[in-house]
Structure formats: C-alpha cells, structure tokens
N, C-alpha and C. Protein backbone atom coordinates (compact mmCIF):
# COMPACT_ATOMS: atom_id res chain seq x y z
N UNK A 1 8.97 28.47 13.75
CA UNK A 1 8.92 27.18 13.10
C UNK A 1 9.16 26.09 14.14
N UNK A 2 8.58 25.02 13.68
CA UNK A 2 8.54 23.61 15.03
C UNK A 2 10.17 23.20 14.87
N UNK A 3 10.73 22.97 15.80
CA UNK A 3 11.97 22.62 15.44
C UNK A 3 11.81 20.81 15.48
N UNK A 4 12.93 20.15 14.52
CA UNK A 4 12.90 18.77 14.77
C UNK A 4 12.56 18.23 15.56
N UNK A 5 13.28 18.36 16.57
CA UNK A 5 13.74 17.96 18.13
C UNK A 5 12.35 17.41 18.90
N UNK A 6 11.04 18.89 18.16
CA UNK A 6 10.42 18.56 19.13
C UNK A 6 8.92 17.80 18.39
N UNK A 7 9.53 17.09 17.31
CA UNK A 7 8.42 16.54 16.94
C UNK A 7 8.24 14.72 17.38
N UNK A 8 9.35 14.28 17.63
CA UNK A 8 9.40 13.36 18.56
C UNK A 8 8.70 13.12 19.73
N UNK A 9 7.87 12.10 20.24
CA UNK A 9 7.78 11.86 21.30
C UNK A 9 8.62 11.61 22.48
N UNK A 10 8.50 12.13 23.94
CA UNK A 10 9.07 11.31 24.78
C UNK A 10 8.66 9.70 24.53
N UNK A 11 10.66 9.08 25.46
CA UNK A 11 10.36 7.67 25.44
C UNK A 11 8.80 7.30 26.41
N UNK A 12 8.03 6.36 25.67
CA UNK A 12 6.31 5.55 25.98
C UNK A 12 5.47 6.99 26.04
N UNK A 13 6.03 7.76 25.56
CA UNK A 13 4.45 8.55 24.96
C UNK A 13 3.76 8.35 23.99
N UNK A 14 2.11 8.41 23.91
CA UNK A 14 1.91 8.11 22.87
C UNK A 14 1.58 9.06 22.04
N UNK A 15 1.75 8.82 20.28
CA UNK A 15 1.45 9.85 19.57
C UNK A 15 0.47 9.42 19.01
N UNK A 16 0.00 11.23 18.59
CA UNK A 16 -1.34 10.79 17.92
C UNK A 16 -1.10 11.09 16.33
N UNK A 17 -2.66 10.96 15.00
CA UNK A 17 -1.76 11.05 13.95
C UNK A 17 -1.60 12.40 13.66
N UNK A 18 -0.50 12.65 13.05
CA UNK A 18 -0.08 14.35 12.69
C UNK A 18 -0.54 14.45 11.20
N UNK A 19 -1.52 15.83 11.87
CA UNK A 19 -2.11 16.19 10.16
C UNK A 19 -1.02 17.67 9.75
N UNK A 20 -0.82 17.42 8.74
CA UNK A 20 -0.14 18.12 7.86
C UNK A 20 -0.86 18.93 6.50
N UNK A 21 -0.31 20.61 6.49
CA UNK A 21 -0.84 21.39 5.38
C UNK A 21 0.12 22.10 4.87
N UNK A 22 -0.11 21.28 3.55
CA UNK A 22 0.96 22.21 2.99
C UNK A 22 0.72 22.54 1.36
N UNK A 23 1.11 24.07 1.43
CA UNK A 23 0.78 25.01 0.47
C UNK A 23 1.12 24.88 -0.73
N UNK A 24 0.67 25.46 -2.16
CA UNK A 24 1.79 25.19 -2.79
C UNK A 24 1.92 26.17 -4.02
N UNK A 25 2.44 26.74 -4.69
CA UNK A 25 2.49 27.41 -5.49
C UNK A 25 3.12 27.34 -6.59
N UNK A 26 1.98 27.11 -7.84
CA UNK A 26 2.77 26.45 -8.98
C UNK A 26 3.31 25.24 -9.12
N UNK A 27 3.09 24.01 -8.22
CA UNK A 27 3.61 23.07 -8.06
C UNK A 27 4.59 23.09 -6.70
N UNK A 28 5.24 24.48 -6.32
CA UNK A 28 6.47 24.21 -5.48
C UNK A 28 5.82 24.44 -4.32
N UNK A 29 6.03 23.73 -3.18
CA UNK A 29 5.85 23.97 -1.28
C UNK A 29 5.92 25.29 -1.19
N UNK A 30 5.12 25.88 -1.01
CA UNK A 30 5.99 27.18 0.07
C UNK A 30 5.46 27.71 1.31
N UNK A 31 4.82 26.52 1.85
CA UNK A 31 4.23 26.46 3.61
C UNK A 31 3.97 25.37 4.03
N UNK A 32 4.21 25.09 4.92
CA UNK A 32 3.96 23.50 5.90
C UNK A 32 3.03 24.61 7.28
N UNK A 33 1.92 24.02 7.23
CA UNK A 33 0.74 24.23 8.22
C UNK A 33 0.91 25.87 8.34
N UNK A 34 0.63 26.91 7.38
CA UNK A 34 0.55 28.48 7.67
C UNK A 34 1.78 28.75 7.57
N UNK A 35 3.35 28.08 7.61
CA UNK A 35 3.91 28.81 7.66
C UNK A 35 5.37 28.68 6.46
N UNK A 36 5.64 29.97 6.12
CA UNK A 36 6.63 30.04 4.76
C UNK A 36 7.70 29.38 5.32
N UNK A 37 8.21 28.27 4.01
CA UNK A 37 9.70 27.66 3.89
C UNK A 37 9.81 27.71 2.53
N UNK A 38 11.41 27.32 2.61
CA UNK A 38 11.72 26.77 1.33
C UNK A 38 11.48 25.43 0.71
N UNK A 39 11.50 24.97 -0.02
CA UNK A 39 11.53 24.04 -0.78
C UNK A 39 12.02 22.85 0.22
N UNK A 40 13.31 23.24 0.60
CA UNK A 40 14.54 22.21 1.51
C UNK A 40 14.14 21.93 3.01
N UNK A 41 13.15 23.01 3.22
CA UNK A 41 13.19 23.24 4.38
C UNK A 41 11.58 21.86 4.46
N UNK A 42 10.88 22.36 3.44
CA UNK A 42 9.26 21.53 3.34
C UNK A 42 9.62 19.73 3.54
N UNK A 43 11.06 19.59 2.12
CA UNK A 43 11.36 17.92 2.21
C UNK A 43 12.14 17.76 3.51
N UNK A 44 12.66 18.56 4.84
CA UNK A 44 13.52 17.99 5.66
C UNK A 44 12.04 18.41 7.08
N UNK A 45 11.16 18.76 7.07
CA UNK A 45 10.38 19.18 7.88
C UNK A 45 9.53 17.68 7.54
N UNK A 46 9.14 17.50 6.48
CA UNK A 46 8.17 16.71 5.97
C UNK A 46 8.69 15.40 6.52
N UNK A 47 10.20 14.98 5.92
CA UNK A 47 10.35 13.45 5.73
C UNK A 47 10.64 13.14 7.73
N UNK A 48 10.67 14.24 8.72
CA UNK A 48 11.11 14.33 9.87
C UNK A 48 9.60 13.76 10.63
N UNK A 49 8.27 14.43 9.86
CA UNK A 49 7.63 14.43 10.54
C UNK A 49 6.77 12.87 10.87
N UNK A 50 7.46 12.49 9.73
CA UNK A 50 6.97 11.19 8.66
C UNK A 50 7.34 10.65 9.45
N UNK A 51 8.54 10.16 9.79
CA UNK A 51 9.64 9.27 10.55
C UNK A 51 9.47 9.35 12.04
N UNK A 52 8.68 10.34 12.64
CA UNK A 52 8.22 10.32 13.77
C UNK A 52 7.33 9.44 13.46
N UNK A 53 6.56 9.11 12.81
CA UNK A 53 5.24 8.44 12.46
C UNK A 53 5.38 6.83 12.25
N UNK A 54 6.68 6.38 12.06
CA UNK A 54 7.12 5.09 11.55
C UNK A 54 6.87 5.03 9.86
N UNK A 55 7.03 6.35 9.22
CA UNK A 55 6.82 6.27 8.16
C UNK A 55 8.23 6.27 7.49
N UNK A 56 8.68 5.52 6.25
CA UNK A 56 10.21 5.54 6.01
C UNK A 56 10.36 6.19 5.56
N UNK A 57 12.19 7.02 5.97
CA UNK A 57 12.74 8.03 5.61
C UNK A 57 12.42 8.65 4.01
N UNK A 58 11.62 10.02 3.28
CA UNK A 58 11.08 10.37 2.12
C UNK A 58 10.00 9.21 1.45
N UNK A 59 9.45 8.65 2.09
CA UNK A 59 7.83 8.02 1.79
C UNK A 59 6.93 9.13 1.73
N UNK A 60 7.10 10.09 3.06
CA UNK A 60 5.69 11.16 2.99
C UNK A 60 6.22 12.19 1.86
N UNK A 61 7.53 12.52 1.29
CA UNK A 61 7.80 13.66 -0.07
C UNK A 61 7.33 12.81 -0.84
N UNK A 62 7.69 11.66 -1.04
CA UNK A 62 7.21 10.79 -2.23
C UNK A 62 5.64 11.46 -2.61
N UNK A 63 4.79 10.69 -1.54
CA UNK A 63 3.64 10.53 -1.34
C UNK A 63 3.33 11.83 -1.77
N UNK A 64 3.27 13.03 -1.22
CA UNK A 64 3.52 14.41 -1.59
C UNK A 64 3.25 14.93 -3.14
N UNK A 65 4.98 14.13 -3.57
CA UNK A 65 4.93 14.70 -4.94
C UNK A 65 4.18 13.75 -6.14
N UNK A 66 3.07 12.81 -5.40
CA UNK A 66 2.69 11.67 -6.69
C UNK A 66 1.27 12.79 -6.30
N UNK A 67 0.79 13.48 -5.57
CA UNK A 67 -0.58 14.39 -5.32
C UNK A 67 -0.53 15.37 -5.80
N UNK A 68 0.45 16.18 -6.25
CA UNK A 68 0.60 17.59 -6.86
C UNK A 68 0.59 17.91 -8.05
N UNK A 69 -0.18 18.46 -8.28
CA UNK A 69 -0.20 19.05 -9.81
C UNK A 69 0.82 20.30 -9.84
N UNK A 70 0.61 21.13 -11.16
CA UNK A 70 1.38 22.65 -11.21
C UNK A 70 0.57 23.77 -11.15
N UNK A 71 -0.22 23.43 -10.08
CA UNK A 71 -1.43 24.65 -10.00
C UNK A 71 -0.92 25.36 -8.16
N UNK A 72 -1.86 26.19 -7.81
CA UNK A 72 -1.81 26.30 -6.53
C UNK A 72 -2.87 26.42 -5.40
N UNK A 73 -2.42 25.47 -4.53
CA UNK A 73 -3.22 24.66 -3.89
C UNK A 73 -2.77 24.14 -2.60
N UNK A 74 -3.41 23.64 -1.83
CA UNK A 74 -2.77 23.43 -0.75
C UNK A 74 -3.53 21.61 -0.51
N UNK A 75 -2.62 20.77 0.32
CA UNK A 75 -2.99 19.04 -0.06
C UNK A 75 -2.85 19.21 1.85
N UNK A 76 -3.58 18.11 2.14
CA UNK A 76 -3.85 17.57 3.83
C UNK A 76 -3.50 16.42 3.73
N UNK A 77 -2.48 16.11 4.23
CA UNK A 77 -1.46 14.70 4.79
C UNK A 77 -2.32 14.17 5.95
N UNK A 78 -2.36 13.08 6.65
CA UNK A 78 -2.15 12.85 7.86
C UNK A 78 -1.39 11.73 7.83
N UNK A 79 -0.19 11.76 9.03
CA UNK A 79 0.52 10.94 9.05
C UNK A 79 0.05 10.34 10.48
N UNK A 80 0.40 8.61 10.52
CA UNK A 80 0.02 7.87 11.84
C UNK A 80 0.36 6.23 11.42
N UNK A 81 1.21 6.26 12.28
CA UNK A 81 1.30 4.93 12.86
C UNK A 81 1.67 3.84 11.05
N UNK A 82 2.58 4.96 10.55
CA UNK A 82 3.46 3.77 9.16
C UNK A 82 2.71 4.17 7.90
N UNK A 83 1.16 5.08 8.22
CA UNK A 83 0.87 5.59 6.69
C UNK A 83 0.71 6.41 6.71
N UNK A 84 0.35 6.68 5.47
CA UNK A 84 -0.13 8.12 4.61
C UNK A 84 -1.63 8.53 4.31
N UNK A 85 -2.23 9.31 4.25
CA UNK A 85 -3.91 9.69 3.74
C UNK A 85 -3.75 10.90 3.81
N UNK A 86 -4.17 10.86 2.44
CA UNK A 86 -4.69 11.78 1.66
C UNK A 86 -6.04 12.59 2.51
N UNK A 87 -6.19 13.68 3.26
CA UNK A 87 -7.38 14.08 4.12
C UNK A 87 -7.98 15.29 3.17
C-alpha cells in the first residue's frame, strides 16, 4: 500500500493530477486503485490524497459518497490542482 508520506510532493515539485479507482461493493469501498482496504483505511487514503491536491480536508469522501449508489462498481476520481472529476 502507498504510504501517506509518499504522496506528497517534494518542496517545488510539480504534481500532476492523481487519478483514483476505487472499488466498491454494495455501496462500501473495498479497494483504492487494485488494492483491498477497509472502509477507514479508503476515507484516510482518499481525503490524504485529496489534500495533496489542494483539495479540502474530506471534499474528495464527500465527492465520493454524493457518486455511489448500493450496487457494485467501481467510480474514477481525478484529483488536480483544488478539484474533483468524475473520469
């Protein structure tokens, strides 16, 4: 699994936007890009990856949970530079 740490840029690197996949079953997460988490693990991976992005802290779970139905399915984020899209 990507650890926090390293989803940050070095200081004046630039980032590019981070696309995001995540799984879902029955409504609940249970993979961010191929790979199994929990629930806790999807909103603290997610809102981390967001906030690298200049996106505010649980905007991208928000965003997340206004796209999900209770089926199973998997939704494409991309995060960049303060938003969200739906890919």
């Amino acid at each position: 699994m990507t650890a926090i740490a390293d989803i940050f840029p070095a200081e004046g690197e630039f980032l590019a936007p981070d696309e995001v996949v995540i799984t879902f079953d029955h409504g609940i997460p249970v993979a961010i890009d191929g790979e199994t988490v929990s629930v806790a693990e999807a909103r603290r991976m997610l809102s981390a990856r967001g906030e690298a992005q200049r996106i505010g802290r649980g905007e991208a779970c928000a965003a997340l949970e206004r796209r999900t139905g209770g089926g199973c399915a998997s939704v494409r984020l991309v995060l960049y530079d303060g938003r969200i899209t739906v890919a």
